[in-house]
Protein backbone atom coordinates (compact mmCIF):
# COMPACT_ATOMS: atom_id res chain seq x y z
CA UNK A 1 -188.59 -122.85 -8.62
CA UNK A 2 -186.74 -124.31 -11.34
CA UNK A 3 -185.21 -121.38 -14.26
CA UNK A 4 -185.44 -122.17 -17.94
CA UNK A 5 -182.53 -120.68 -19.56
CA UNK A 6 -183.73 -119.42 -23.29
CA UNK A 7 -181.50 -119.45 -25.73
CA UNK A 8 -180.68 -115.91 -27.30
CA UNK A 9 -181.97 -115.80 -31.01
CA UNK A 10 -179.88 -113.71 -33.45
CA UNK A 11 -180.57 -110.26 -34.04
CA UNK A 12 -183.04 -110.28 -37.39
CA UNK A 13 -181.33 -108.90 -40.18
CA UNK A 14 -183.03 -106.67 -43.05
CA UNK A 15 -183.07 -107.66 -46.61
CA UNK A 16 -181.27 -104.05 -47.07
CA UNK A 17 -178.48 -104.84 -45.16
CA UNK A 18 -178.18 -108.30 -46.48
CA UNK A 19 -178.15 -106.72 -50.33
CA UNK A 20 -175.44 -104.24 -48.52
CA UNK A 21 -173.26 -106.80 -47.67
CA UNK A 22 -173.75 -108.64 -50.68
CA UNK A 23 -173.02 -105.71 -52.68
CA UNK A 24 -169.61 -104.71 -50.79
CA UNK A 25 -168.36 -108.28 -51.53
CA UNK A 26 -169.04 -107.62 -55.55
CA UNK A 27 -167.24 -103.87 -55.32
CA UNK A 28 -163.75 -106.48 -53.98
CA UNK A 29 -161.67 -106.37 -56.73
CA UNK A 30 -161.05 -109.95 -57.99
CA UNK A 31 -157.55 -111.35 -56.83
CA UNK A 32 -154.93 -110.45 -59.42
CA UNK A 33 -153.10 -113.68 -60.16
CA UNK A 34 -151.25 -112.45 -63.04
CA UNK A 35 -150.09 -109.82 -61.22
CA UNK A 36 -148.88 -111.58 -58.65
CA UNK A 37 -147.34 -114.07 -60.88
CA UNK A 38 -145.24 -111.73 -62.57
CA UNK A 39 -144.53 -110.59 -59.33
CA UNK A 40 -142.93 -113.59 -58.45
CA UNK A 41 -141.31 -114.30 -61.74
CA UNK A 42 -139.38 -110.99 -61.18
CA UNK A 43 -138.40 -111.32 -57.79
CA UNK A 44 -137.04 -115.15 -58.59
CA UNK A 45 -139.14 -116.71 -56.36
CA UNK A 46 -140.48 -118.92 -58.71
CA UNK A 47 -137.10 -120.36 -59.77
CA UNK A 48 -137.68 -119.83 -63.66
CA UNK A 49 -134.48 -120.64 -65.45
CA UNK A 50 -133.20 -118.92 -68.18
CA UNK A 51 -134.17 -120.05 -72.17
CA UNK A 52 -130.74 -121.19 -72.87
CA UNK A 53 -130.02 -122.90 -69.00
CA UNK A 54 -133.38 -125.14 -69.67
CA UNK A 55 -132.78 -126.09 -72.81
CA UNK A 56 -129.39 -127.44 -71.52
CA UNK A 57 -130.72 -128.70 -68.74
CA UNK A 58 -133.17 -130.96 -71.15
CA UNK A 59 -130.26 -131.54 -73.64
CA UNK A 60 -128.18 -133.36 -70.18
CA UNK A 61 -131.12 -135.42 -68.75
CA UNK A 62 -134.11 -136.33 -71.61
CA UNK A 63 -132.88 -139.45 -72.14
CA UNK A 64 -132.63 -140.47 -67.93
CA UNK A 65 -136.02 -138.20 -67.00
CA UNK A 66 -137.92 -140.40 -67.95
CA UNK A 67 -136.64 -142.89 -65.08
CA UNK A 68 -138.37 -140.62 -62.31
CA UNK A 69 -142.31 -142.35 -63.46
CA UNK A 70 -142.82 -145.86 -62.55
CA UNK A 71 -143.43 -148.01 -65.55
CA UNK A 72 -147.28 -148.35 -66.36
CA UNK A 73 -148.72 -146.29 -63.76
CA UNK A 74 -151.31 -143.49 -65.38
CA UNK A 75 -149.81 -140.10 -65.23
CA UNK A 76 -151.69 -137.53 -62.26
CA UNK A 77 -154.95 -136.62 -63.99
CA UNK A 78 -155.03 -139.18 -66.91
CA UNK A 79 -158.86 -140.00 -65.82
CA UNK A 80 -160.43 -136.90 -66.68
CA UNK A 81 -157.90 -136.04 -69.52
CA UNK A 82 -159.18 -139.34 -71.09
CA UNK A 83 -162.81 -138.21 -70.96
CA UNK A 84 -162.29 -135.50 -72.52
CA UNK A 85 -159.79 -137.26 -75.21
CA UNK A 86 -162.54 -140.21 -75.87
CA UNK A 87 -164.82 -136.59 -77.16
CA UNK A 88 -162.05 -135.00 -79.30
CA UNK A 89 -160.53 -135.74 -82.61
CA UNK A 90 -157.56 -133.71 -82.16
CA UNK A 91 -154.87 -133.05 -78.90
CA UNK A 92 -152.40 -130.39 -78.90
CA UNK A 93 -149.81 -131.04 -75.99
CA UNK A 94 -147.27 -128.75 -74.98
CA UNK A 95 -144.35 -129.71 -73.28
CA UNK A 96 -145.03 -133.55 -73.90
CA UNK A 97 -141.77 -134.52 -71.92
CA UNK A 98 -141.18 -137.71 -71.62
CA UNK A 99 -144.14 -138.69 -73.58
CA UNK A 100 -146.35 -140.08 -71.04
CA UNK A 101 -149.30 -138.67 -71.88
CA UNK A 102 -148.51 -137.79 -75.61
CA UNK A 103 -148.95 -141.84 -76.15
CA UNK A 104 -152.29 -142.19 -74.45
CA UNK A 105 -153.08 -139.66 -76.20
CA UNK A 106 -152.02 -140.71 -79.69
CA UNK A 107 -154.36 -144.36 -78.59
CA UNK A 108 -157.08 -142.27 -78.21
CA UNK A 109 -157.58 -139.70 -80.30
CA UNK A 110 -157.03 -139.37 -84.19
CA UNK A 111 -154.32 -136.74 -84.49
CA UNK A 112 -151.80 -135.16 -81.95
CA UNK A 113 -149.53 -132.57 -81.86
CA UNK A 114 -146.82 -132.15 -79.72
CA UNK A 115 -145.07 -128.88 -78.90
CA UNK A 116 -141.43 -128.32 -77.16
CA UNK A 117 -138.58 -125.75 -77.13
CA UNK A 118 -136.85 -128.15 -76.44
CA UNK A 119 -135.17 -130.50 -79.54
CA UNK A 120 -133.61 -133.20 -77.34
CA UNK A 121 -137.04 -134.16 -75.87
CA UNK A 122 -139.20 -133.85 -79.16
CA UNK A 123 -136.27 -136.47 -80.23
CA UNK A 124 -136.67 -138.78 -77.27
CA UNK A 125 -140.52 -138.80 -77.65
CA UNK A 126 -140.33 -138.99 -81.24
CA UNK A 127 -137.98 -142.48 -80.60
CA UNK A 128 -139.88 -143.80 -77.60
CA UNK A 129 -143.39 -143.12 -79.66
CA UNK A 130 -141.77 -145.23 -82.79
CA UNK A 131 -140.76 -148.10 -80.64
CA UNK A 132 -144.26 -148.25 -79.59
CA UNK A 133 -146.05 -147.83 -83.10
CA UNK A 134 -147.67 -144.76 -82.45
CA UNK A 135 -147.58 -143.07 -85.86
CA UNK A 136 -150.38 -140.52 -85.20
CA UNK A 137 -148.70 -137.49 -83.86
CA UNK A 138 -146.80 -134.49 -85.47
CA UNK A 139 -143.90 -132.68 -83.89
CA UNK A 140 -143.53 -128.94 -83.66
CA UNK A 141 -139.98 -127.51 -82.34
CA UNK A 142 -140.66 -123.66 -80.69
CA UNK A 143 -141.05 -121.91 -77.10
CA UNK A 144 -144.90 -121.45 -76.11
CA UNK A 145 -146.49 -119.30 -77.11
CA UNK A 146 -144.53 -117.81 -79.67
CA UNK A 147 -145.11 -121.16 -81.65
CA UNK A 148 -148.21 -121.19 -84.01
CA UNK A 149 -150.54 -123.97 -84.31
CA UNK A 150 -153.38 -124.72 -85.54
CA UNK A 151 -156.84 -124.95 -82.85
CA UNK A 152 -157.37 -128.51 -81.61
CA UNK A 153 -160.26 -129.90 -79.70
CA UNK A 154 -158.23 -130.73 -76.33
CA UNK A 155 -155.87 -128.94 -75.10
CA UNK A 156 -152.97 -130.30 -72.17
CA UNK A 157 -149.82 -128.79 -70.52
CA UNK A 158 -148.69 -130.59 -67.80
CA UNK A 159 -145.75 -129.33 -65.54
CA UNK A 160 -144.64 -126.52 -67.87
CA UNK A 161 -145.71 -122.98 -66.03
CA UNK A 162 -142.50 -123.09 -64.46
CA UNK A 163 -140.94 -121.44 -67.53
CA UNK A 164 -143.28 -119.35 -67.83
CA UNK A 165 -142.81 -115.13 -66.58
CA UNK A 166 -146.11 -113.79 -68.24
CA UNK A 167 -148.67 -116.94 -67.49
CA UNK A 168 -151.42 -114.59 -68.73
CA UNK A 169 -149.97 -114.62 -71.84
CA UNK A 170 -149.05 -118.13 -72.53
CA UNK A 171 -152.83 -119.24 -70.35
CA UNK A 172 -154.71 -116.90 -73.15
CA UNK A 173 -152.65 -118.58 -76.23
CA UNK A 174 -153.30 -121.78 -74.81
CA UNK A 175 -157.23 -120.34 -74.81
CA UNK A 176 -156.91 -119.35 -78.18
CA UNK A 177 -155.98 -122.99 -79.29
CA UNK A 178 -158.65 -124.74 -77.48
CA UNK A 179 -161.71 -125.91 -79.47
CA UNK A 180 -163.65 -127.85 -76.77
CA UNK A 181 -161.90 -128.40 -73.34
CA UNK A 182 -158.10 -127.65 -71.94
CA UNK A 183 -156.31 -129.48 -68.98
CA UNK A 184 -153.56 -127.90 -67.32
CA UNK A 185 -151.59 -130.10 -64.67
CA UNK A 186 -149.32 -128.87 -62.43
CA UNK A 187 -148.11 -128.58 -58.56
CA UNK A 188 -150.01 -128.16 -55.29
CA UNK A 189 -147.22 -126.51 -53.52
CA UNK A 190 -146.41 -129.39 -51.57
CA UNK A 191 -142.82 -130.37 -51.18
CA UNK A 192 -141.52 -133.89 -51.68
CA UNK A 193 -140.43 -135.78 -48.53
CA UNK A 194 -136.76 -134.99 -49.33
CA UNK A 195 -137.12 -131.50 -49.93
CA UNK A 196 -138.04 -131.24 -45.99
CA UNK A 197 -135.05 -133.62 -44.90
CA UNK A 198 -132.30 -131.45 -47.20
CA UNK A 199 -133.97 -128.32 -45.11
CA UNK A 200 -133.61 -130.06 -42.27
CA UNK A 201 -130.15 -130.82 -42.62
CA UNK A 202 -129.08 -127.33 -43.68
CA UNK A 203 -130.84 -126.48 -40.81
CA UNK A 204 -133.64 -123.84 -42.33
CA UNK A 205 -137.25 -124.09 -42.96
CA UNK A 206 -138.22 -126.43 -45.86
CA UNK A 207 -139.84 -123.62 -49.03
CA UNK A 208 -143.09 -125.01 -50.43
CA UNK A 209 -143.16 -124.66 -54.36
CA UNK A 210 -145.93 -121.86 -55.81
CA UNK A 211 -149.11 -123.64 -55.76
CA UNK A 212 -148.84 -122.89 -59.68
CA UNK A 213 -151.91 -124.74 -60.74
CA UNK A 214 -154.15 -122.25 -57.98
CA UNK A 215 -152.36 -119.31 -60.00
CA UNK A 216 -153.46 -121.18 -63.64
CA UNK A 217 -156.72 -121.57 -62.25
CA UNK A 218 -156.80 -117.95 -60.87
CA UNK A 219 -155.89 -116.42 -64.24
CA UNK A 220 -158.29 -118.76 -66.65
CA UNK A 221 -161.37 -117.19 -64.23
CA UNK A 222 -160.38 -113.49 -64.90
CA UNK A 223 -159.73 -114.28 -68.87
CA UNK A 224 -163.59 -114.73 -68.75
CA UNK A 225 -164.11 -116.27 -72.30
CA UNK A 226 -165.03 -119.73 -71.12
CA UNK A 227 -166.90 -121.87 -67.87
CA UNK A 228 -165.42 -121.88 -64.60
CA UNK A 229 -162.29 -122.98 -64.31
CA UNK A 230 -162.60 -126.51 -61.56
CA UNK A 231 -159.87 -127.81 -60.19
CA UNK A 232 -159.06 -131.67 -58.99
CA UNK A 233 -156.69 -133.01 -57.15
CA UNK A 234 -154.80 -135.99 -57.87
CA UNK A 235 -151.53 -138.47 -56.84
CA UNK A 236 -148.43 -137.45 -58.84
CA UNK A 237 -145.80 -140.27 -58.15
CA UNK A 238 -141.96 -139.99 -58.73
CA UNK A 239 -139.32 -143.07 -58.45
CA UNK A 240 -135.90 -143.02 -58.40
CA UNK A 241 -133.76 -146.42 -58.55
CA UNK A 242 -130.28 -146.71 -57.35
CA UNK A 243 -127.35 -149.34 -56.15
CA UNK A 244 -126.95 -147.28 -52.86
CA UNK A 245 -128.78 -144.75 -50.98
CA UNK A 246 -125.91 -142.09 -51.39
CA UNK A 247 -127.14 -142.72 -55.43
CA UNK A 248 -130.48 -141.86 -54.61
CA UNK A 249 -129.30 -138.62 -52.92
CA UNK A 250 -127.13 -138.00 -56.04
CA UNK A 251 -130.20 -138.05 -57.90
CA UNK A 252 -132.32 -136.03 -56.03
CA UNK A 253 -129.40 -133.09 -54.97
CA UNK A 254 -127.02 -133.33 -57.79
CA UNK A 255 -125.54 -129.67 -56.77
CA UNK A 256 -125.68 -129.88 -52.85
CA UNK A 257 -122.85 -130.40 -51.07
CA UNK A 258 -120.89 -134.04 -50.70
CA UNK A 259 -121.46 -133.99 -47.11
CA UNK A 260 -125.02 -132.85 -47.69
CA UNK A 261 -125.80 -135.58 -49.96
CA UNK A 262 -124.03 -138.13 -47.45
CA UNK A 263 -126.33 -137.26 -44.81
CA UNK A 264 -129.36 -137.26 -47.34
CA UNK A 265 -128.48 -140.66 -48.40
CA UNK A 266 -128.26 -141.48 -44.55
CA UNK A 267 -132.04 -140.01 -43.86
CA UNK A 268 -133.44 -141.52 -46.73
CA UNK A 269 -133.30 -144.99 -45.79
CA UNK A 270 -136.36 -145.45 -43.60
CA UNK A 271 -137.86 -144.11 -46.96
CA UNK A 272 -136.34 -146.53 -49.40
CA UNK A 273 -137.46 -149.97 -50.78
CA UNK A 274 -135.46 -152.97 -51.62
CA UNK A 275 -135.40 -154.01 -54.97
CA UNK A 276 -132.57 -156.87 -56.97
CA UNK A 277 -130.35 -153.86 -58.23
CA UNK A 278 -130.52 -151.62 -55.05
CA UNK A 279 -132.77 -149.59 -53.65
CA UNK A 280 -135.81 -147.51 -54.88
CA UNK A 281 -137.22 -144.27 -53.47
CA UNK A 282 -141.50 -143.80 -54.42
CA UNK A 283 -143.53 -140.98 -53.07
CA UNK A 284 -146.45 -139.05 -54.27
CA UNK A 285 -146.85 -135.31 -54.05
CA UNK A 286 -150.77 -133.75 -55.00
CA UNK A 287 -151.00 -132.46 -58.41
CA UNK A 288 -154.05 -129.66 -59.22
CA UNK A 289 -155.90 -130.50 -62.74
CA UNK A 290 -157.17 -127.85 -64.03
CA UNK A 291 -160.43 -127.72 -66.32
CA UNK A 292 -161.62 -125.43 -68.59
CA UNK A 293 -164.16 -125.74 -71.28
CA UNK A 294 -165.36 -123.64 -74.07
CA UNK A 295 -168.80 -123.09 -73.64
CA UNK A 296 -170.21 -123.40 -76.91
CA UNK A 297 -169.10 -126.88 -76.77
CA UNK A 298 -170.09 -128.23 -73.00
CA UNK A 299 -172.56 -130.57 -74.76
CA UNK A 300 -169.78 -133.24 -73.84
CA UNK A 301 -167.65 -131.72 -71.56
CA UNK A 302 -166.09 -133.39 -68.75
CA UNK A 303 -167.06 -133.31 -65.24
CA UNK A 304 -164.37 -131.81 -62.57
CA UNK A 305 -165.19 -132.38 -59.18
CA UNK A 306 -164.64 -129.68 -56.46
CA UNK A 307 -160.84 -129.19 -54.56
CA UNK A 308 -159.96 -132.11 -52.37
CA UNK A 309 -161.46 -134.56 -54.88
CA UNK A 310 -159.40 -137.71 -56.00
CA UNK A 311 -160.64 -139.44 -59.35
CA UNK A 312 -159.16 -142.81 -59.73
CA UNK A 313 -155.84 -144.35 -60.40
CA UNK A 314 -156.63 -147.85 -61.61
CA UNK A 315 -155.44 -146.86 -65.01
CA UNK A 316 -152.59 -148.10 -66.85
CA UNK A 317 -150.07 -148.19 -69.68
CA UNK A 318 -152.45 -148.53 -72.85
CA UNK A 319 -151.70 -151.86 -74.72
């Protein structure tokens, strides 16, 4: 006699429990990402500098930090930043940096703005926009968001939370200043390849950065004044070029130890490409872009695809 084993069906489930459980998950209280960032921001952990120690720090390196992007690659995120550029007539950028997005920018839209604390970059992008012909963009000098300015159509930070203790304060000005759609780039929490190697040679555990852009993301849902935050993923790339690999390791740990760097330089070099003045060190990190959009203006928004997409990097430097 041969047995048929039946296979168990679930226990049937009322609609009244299922509205239970639906309901217990609403009562949650939403995950306070403000909060927790000022939590962080007071407890050091996520390595804000002072006003005065950043501003020195910019005044030291604007004119070399611009040496970490490789020349004509699209910065992380350009492809959906341009979408929403190629529907605005205005772009308000804070923190433009080096400038890498404030010129695509200024190619594609009719009037920029460009916001930084910090004098020594607004002068390099000022120079490096002038060389190019890019006439279209106004510079404002002050620390976000104390700074005033006027609304524009697309908003963009990129990179910039970092200084930031109250990020529900400077998200919600940033808000306030966005017509039709605002982009904010910033890290994954993934450490570089040579974070883990200087970890590994102090022997300790290598310290992911905040996933800052999760926080941004976290903090533009519980505002509640526009759509759903989305959030993309994409490849930031960083280069550094050097005669030697103990150069490279200068670059990358300019306050570690001599032996530290030594031994850096040493581990790098499986890492490091061959070029006619020395060597060069490339490597990509993920980047979250962030997407918001006012809603009263999603007649030409965008599209974000879910976490864990990857829009494309053909792009390059505009002519």
């Amino acid at each position: 006699m041969t047995r048929v084993r039946r296979t168990q069906r679930p226990p049937k489930t009322s609609q009244r429990g299922d509205d239970q459980d639906r309901l217990r998950l609403a009562e949650r209280p939403p995950l306070d990402y403000a909060g927790a960032w000022r939590r962080l921001a007071a407890n050091g952990d996520l390595g804000c500098w002072t006003p005065d120690d950043d501003r020195e720090y910019w005044r030291a390196n604007a004119r070399h930090y611009g040496e970490r992007f490789p020349d004509r690659t699209a910065p992380e995120g350009w492809t959906i930043i341009r979408r929403a550029a190629e529907r605005s007539a205005s772009a308000l950028e804070v923190g433009p940096g080096t400038g890498r997005y404030t010129r695509r920018l200024a190619a594609t839209v009719d009037r920029v703005t460009a916001v930084d604390y910090s004098r020594s970059m607004l002068e390099w992008v000022r120079e490096s926009l002038a060389a190019d012909r890019r006439g279209t963009v106004a510079f404002r000098h002050g620390r976000w968001p104390e700074v005033d300015v006027e609304r524009h159509d697309l908003v963009l930070t990129a990179w910039t939370t970092y200084s930031q203790s109250d990020l529900e304060a400077a998200l919600s000005a940033l808000v306030a200043a966005t017509d039709r759609t605002l982009v904010v780039v910033d890290s994954l929490g993934v450490a570089p390849p040579h974070a883990r190697l200087l970890a590994d040679i102090r022997d300790g555990e290598p310290s992911d950065p905040i996933p800052r852009a999760l926080y941004v993301a976290g903090v533009l849902d519980r505002l509640g004044s526009g759509s759903n935050p989305r959030c993309v993923v994409d490849d930031a790339i960083r280069c550094h070029e050097a005669e030697t690999p103990r150069a490279v390791a200068d670059r990358l740990a300019p306050n570690a130890a001599p032996e530290t760097r030594e031994a850096l330089g040493e581990r790098l070099e499986p890492l490091l490409e061959t070029t006619p003045e020395g060597v060069r060190y490339q490597y990509s990190i993920p980047a979250g872009i962030v997407v918001w959009h006012r809603p009263n203006n999603r007649d030409g928004e965008c599209e974000a695809e879910p976490l864990g997409s990857r829009p494309n990097r053909g792009e390059t430097e505009p002519p």
